[in-house]
C-alpha atoms as a PDB file:
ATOM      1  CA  UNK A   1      68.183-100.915 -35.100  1.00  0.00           C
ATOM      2  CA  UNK A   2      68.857 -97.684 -34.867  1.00  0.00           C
ATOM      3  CA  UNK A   3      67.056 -93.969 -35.832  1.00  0.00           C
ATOM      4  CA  UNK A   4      67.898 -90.582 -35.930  1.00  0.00           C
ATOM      5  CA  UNK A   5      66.927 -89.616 -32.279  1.00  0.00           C
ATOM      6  CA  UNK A   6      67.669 -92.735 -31.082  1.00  0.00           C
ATOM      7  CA  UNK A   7      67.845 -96.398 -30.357  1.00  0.00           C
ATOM      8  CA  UNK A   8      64.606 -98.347 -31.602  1.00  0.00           C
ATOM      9  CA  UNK A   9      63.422-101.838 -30.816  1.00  0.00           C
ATOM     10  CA  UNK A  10      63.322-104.057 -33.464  1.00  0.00           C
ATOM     11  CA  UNK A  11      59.611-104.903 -33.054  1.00  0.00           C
ATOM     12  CA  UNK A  12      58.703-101.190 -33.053  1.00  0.00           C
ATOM     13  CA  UNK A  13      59.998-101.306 -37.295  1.00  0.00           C
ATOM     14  CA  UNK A  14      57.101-103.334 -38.375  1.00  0.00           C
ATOM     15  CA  UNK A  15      53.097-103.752 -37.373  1.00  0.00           C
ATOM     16  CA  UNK A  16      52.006-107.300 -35.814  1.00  0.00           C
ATOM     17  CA  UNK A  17      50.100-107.872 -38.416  1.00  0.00           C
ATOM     18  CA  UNK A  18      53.284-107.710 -41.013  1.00  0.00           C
ATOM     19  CA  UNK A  19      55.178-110.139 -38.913  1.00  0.00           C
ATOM     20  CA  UNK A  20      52.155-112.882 -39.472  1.00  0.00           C
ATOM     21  CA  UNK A  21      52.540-112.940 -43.045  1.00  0.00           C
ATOM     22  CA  UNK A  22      56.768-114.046 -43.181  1.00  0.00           C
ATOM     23  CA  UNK A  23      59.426-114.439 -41.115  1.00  0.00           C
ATOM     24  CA  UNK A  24      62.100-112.478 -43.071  1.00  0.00           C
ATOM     25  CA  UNK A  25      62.060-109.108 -44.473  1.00  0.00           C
ATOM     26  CA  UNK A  26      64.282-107.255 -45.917  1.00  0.00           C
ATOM     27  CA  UNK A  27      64.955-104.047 -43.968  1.00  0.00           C
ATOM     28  CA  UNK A  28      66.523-101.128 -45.593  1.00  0.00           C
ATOM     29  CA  UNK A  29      67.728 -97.934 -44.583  1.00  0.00           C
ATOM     30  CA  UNK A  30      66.717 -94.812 -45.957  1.00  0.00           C
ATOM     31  CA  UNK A  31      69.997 -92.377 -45.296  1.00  0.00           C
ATOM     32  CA  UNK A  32      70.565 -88.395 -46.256  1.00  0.00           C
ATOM     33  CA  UNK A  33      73.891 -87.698 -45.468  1.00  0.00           C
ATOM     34  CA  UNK A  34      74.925 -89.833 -42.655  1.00  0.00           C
ATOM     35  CA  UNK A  35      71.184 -89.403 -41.202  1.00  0.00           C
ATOM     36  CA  UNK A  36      68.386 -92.397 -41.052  1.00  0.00           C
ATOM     37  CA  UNK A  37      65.424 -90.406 -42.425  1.00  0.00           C
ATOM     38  CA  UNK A  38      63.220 -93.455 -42.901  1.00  0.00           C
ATOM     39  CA  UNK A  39      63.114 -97.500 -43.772  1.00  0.00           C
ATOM     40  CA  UNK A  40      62.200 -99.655 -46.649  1.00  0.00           C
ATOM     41  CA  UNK A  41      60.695-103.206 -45.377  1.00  0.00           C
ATOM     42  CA  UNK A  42      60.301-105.716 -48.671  1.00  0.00           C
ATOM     43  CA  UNK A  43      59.059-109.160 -47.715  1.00  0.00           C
ATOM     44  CA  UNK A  44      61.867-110.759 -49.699  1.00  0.00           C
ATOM     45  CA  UNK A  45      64.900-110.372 -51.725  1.00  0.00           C
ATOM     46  CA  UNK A  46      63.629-108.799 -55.118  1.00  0.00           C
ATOM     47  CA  UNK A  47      65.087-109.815 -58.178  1.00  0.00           C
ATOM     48  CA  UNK A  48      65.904-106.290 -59.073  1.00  0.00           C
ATOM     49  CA  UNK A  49      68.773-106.558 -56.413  1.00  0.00           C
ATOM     50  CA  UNK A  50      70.666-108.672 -58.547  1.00  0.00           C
ATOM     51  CA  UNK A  51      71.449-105.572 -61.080  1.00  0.00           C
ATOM     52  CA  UNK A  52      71.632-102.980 -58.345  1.00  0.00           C
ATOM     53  CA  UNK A  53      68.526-101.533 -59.463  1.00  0.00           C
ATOM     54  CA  UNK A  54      67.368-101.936 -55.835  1.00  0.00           C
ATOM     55  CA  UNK A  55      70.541 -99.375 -54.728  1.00  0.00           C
ATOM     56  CA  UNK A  56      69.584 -97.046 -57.265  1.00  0.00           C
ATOM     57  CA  UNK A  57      65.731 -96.951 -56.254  1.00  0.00           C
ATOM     58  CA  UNK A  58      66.505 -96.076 -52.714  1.00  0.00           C
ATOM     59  CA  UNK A  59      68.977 -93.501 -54.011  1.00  0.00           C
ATOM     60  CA  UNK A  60      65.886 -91.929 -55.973  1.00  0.00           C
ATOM     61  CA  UNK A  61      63.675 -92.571 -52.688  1.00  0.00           C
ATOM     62  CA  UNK A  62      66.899 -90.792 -50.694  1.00  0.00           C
ATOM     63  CA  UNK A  63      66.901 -87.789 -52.970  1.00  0.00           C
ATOM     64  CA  UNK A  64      63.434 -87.063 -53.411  1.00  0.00           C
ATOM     65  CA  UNK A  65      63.404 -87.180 -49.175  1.00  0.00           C
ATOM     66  CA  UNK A  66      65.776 -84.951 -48.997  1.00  0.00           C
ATOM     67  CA  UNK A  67      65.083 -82.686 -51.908  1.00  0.00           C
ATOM     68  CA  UNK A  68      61.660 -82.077 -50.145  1.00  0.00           C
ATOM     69  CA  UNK A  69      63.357 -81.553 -46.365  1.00  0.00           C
ATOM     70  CA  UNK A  70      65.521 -78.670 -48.163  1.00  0.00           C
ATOM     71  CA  UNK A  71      62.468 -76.995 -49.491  1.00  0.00           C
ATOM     72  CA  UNK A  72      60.767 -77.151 -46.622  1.00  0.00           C
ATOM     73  CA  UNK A  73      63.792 -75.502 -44.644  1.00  0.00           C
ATOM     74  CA  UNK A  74      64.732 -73.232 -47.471  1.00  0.00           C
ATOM     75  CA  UNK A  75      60.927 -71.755 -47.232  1.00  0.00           C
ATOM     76  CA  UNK A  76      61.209 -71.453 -43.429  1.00  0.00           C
ATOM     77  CA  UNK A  77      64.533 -69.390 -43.915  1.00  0.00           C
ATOM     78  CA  UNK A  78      62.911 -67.400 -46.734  1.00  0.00           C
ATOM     79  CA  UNK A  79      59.535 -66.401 -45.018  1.00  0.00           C
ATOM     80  CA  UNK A  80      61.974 -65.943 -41.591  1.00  0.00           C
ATOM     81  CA  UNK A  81      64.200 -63.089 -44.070  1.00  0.00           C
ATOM     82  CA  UNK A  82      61.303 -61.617 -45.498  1.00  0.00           C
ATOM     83  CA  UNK A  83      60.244 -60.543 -41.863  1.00  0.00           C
ATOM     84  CA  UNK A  84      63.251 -59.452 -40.673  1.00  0.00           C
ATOM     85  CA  UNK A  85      63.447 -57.287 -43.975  1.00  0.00           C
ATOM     86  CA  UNK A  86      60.371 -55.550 -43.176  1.00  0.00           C
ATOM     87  CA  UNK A  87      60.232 -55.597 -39.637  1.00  0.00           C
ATOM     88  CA  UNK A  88      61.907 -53.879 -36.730  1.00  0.00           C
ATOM     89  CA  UNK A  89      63.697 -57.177 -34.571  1.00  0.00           C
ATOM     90  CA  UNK A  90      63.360 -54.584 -31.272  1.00  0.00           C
ATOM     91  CA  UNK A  91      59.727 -53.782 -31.343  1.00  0.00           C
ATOM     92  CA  UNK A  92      58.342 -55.615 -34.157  1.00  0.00           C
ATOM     93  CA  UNK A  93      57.029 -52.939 -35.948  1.00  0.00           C
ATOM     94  CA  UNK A  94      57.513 -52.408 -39.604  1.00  0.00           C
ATOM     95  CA  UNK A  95      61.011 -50.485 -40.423  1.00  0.00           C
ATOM     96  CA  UNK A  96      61.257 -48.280 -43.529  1.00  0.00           C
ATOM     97  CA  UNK A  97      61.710 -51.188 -46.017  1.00  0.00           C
ATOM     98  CA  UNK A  98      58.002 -51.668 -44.393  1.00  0.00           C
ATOM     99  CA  UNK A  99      56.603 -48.605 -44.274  1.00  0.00           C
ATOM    100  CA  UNK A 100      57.466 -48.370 -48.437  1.00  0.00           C
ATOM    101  CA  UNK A 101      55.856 -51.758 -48.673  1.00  0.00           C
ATOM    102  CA  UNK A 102      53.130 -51.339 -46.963  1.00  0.00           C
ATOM    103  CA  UNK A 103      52.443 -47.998 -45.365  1.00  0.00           C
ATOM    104  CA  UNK A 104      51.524 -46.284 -47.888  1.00  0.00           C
ATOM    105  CA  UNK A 105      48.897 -49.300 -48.863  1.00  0.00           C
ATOM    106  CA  UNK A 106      47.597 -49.394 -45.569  1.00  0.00           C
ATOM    107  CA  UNK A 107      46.832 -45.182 -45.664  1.00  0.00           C
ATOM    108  CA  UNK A 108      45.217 -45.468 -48.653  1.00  0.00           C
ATOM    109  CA  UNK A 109      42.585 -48.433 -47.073  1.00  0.00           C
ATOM    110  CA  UNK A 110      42.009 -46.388 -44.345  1.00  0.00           C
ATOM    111  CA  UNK A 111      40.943 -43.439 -46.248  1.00  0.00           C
ATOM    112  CA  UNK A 112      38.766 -44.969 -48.768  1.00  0.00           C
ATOM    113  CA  UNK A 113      37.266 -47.099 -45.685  1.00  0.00           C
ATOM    114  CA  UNK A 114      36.473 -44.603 -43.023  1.00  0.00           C
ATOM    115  CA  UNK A 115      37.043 -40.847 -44.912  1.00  0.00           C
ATOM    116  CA  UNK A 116      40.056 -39.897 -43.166  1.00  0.00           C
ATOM    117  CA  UNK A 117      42.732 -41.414 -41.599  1.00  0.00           C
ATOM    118  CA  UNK A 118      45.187 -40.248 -38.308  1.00  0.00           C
ATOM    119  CA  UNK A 119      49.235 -40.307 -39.021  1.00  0.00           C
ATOM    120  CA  UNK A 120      51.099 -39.997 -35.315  1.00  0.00           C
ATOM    121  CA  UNK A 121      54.891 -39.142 -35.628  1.00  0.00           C
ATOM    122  CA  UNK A 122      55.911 -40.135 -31.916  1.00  0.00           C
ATOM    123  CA  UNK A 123      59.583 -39.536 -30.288  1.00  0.00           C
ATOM    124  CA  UNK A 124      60.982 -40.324 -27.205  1.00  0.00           C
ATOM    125  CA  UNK A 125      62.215 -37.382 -25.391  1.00  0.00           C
ATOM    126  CA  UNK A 126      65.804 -37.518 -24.404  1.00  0.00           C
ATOM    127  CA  UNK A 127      67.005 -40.472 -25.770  1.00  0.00           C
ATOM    128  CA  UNK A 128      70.611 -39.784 -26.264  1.00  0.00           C
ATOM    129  CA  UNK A 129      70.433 -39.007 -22.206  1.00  0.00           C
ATOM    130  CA  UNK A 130      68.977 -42.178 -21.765  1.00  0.00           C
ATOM    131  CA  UNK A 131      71.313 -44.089 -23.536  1.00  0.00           C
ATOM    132  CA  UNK A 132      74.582 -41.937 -22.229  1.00  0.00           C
ATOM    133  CA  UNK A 133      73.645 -41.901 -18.227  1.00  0.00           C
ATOM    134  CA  UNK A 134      72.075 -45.805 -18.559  1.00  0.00           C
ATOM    135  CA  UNK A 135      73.341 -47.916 -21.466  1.00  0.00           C
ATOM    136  CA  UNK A 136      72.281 -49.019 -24.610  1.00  0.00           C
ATOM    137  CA  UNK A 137      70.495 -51.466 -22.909  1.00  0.00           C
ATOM    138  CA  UNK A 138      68.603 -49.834 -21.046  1.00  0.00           C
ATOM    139  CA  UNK A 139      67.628 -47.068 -24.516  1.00  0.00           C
ATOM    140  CA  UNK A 140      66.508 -50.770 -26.019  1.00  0.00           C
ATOM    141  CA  UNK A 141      64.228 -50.957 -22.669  1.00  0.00           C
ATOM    142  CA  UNK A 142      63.114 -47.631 -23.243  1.00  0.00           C
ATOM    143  CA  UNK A 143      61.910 -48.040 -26.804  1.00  0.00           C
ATOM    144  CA  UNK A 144      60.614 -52.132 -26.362  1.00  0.00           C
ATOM    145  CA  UNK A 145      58.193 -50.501 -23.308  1.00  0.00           C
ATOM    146  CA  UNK A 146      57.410 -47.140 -25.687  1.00  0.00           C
ATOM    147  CA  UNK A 147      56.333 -49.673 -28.442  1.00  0.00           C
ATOM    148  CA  UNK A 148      54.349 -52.071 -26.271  1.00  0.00           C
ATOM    149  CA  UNK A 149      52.574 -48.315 -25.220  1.00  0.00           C
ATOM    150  CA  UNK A 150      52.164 -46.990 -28.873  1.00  0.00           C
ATOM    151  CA  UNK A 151      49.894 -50.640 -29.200  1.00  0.00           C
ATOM    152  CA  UNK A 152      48.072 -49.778 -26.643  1.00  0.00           C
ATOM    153  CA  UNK A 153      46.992 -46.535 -27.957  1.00  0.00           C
ATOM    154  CA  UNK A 154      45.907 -47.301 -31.617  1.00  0.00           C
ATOM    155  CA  UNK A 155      43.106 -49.084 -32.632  1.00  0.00           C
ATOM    156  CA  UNK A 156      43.996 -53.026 -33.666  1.00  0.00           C
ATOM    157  CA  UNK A 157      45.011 -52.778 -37.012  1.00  0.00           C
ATOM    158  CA  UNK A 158      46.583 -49.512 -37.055  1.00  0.00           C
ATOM    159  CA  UNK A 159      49.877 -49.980 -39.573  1.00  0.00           C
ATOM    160  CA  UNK A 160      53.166 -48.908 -37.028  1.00  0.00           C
ATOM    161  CA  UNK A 161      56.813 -48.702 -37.833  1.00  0.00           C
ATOM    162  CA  UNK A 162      59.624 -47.474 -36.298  1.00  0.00           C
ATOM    163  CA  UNK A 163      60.470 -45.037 -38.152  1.00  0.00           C
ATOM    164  CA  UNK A 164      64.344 -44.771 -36.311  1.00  0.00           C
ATOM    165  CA  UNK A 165      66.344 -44.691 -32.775  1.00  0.00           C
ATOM    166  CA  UNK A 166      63.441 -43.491 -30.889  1.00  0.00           C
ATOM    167  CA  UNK A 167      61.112 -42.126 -33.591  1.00  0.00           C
ATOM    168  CA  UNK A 168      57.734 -43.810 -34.481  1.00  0.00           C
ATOM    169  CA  UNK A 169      55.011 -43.882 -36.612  1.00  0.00           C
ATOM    170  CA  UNK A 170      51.306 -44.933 -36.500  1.00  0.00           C
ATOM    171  CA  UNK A 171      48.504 -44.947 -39.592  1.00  0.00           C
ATOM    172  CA  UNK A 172      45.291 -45.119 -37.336  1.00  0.00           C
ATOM    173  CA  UNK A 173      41.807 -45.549 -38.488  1.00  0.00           C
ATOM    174  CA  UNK A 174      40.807 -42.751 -35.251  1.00  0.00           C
ATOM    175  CA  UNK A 175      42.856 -40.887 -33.346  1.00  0.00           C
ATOM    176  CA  UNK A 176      45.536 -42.155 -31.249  1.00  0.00           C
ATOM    177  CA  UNK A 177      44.479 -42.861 -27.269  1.00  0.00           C
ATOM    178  CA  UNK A 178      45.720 -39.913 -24.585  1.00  0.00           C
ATOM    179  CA  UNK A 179      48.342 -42.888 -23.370  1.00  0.00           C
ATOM    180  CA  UNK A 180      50.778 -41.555 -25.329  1.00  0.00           C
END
């Protein structure tokens, strides 16, 4: 017998306890595309095999497996697009479609929480330098270790975007640390 991921003894299919009751089941594949996603033990021929309503039952079983496999991937490639639409893949900080989203949501909380709320516009100096004596590799470098420094310097759930190349922005609940 075999499965997805690999070879499977035959006494692995079915419990001890099953194999008491009869010695012969039916064992039937469950299959989405060319894939074994499952079995279906019957403890003997059913008359509904006759007519081929068995086939058609499995079929149902089939596409209801993998009807619910596609959602479950579909919603994993949704949520996974949704992020990457608001968020910056370098440093993980919101990007604009974020800071429209969100930033202006997040200001307002802060104000009406604490009474006043910090806004940090933060560049790296000399960028273009950066990326025309070193690489663009080394400018990603640059702005991955400027990000991971912006964290460090506003409180925990201060809202932070990058706001372009080497431009940032933080909505702070205090003032942002003297790391920066």
């Amino acid at each position: 017998v075999y499965h997805c991921y690999g070879q499977v003894e035959s006494s692995q299919i079915l419990p001890e306890e099953m194999l008491q009751l009869s010695n012969f089941y039916l064992v039937l594949p469950l299959r989405s595309n060319r894939l074994a996603i499952g079995i279906v033990v019957l403890p003997e021929i059913p008359e509904m095999m006759e007519y081929g309503f068995l086939a058609m039952y499995l079929s149902m079983i089939e596409n209801a497996l993998e009807n619910v496999r596609r959602k479950v991937v579909m919603t994993k490639h949704s949520q996974l697009l949704d992020d990457l639409y608001l968020h910056d893949s370098l440093t993980g900080f919101f990007n604009r479609f974020g800071l429209e989203k969100y930033g202006s949501m997040h200001y307002k909380e802060v104000l009406a929480k604490y009474g006043r709320a910090y806004v940090a516009f933060i560049d790296i100096d000399h960028m273009k330098q950066i990326n025309d004596t070193y690489g663009h590799k080394a400018g990603d470098e640059a702005i991955s270790t400027a990000s991971r420094i912006i964290r460090l310097a506003v409180d925990r759930d201060a809202f932070l975007m990058r706001y372009g190349g080497d431009e940032f922005v933080a909505v702070c609940q205090a003032p942002v640390k003297e790391a920066i």
